[in-house]
C-alpha atoms as a PDB file:
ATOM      1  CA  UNK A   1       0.000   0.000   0.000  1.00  0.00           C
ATOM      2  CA  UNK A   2       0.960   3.439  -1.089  1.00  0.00           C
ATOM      3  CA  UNK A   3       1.399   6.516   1.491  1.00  0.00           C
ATOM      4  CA  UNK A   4      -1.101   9.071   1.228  1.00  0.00           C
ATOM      5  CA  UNK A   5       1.177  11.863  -1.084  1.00  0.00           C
ATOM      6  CA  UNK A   6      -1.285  14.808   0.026  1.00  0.00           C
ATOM      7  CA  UNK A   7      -0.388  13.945   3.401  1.00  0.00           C
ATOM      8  CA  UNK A   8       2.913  14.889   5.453  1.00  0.00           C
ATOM      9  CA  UNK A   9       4.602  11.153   5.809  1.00  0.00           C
ATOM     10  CA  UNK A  10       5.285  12.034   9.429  1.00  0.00           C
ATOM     11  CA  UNK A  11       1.586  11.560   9.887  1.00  0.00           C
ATOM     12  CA  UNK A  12       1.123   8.732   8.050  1.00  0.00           C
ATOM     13  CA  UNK A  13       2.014   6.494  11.643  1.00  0.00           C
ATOM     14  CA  UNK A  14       0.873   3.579  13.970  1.00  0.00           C
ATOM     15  CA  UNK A  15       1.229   4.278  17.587  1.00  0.00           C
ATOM     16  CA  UNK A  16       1.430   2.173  20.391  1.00  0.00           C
ATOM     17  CA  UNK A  17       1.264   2.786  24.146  1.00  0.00           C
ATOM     18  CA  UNK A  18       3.628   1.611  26.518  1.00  0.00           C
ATOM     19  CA  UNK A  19       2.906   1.497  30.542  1.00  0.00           C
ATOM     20  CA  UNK A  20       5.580   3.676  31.469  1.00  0.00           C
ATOM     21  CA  UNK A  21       8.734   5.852  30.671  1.00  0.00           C
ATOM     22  CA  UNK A  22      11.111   3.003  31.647  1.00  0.00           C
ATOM     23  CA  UNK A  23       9.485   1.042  29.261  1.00  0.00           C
ATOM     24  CA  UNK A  24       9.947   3.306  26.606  1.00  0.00           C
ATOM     25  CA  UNK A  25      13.929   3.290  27.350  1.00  0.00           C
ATOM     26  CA  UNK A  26      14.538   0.183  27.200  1.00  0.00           C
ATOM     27  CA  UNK A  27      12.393  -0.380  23.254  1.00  0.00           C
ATOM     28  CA  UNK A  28      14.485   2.694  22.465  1.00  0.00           C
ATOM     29  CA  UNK A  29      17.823   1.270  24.102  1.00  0.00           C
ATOM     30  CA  UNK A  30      17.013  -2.117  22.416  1.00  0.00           C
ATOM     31  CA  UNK A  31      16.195  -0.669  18.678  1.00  0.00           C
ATOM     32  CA  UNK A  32      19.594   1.658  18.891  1.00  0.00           C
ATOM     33  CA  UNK A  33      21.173  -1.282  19.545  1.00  0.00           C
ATOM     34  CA  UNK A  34      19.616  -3.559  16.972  1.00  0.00           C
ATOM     35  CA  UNK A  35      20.876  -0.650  14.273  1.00  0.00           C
ATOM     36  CA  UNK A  36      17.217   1.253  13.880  1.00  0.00           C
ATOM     37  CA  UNK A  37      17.392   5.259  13.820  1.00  0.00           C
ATOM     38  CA  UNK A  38      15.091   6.335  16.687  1.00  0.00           C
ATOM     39  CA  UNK A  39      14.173   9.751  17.550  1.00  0.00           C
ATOM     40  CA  UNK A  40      12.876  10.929  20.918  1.00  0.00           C
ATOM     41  CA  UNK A  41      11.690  10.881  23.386  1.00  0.00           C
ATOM     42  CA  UNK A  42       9.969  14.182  22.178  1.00  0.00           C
ATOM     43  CA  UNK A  43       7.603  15.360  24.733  1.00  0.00           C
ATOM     44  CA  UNK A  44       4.533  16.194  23.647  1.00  0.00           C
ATOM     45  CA  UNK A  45       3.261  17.867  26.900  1.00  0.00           C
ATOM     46  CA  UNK A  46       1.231  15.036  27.723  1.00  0.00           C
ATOM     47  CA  UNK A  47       2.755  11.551  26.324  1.00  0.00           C
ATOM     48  CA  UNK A  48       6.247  10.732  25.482  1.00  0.00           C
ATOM     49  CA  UNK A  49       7.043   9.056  22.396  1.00  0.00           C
ATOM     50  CA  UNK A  50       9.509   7.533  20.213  1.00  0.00           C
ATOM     51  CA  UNK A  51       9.501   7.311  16.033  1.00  0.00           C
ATOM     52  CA  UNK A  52      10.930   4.738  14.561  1.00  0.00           C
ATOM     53  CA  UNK A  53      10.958   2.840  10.909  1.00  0.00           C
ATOM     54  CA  UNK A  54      10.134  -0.997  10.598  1.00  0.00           C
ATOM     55  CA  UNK A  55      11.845  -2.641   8.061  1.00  0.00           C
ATOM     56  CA  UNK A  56       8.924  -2.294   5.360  1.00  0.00           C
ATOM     57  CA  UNK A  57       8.905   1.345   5.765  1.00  0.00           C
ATOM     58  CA  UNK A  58       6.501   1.860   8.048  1.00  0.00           C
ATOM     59  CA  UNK A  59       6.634   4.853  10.893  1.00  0.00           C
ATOM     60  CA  UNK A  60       5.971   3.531  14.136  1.00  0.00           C
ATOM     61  CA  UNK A  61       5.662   5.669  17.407  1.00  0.00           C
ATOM     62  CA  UNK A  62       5.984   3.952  20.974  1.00  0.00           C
ATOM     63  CA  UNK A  63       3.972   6.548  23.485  1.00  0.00           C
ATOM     64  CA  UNK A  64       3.876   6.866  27.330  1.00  0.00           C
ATOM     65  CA  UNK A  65       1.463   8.938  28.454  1.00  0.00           C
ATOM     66  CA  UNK A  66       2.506  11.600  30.927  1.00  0.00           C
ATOM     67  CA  UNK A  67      -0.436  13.903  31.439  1.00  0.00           C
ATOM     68  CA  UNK A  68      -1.300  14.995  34.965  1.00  0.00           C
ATOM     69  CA  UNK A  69      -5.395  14.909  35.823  1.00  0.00           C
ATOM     70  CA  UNK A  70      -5.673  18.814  35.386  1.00  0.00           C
ATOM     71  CA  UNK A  71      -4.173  18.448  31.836  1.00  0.00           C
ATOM     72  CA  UNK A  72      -6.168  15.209  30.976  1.00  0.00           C
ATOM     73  CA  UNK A  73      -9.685  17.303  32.304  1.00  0.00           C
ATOM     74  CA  UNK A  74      -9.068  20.015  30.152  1.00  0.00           C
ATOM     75  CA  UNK A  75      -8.563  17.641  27.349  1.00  0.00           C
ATOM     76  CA  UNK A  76     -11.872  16.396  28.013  1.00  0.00           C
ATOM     77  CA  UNK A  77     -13.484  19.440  27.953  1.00  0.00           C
ATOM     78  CA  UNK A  78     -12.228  20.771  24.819  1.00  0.00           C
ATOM     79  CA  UNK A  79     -12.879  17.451  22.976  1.00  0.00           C
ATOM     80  CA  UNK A  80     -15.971  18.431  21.900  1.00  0.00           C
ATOM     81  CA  UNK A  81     -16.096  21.932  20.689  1.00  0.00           C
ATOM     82  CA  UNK A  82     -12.362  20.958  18.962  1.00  0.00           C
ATOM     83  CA  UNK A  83     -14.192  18.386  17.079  1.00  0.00           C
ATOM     84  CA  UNK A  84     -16.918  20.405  16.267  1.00  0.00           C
ATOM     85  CA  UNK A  85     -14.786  23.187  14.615  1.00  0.00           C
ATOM     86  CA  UNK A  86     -12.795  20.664  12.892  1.00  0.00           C
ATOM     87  CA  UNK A  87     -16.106  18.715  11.187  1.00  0.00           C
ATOM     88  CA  UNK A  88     -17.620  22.108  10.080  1.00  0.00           C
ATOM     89  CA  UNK A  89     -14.343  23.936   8.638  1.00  0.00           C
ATOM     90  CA  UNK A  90     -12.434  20.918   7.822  1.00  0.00           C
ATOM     91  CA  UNK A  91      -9.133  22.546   9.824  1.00  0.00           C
ATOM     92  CA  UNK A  92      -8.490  23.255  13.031  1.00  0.00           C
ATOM     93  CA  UNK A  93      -8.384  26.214  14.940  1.00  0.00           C
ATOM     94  CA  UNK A  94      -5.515  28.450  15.096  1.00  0.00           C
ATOM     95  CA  UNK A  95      -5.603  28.114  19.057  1.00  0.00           C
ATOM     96  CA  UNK A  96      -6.541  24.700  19.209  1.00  0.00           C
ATOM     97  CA  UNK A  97      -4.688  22.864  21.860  1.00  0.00           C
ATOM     98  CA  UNK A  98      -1.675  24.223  21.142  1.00  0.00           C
ATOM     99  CA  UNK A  99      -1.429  25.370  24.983  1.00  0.00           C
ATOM    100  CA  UNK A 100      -0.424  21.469  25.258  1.00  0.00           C
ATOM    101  CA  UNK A 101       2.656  21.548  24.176  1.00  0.00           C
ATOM    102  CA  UNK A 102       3.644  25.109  26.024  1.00  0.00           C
ATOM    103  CA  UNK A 103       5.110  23.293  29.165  1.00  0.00           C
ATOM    104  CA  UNK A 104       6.690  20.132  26.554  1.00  0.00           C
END
């Protein structure tokens, strides 16, 4: 299967979760080692991930998520009005949850 060539291939991703930040270490410890490129962990103000390549190609993230309850609440609440804006204009909004990444 072909990549999507209107979207940005560092999209174009499967992502996994992993149950903690140690865990991530040692898959990233254990690809370097096994020759893969990795990059990360970038901190995405509420998960940690690595990005990787599989052998066919294929980007793969491993994620650890590292929100706090006030950050995953506010999530929450702006779920629904981010979704709304983004199924009426097709886009998101300028200011949409970019205030996650401030403290990254």
């Amino acid at each position: 299967m072909a990549l999507d060539k209107n979207t940005p291939s560092w999209v174009q991703h499967l992502a996994l979760t992993v149950p903690d930040v140690e865990t991530l270490e040692t898959y990233k410890k254990g690809l370097i080692d096994g020759g893969v490129d990795v990059v990360g962990p970038t901190n995405h103000g509420f998960c940690q991930s690595i990005y990787f390549f599989d052998p066919n190609g294929h980007r793969l993230e491993l994620t650890v998520n590292t929100a706090t309850k006030d950050i995953m609440d506010r999530l929450e609440s702006e779920a629904g009005p981010t979704l709304e804006y983004w199924n009426e204009h097709k886009q998101a909004a300028a200011k949409d949850l970019t205030w996650v990444h401030e403290n990254a």
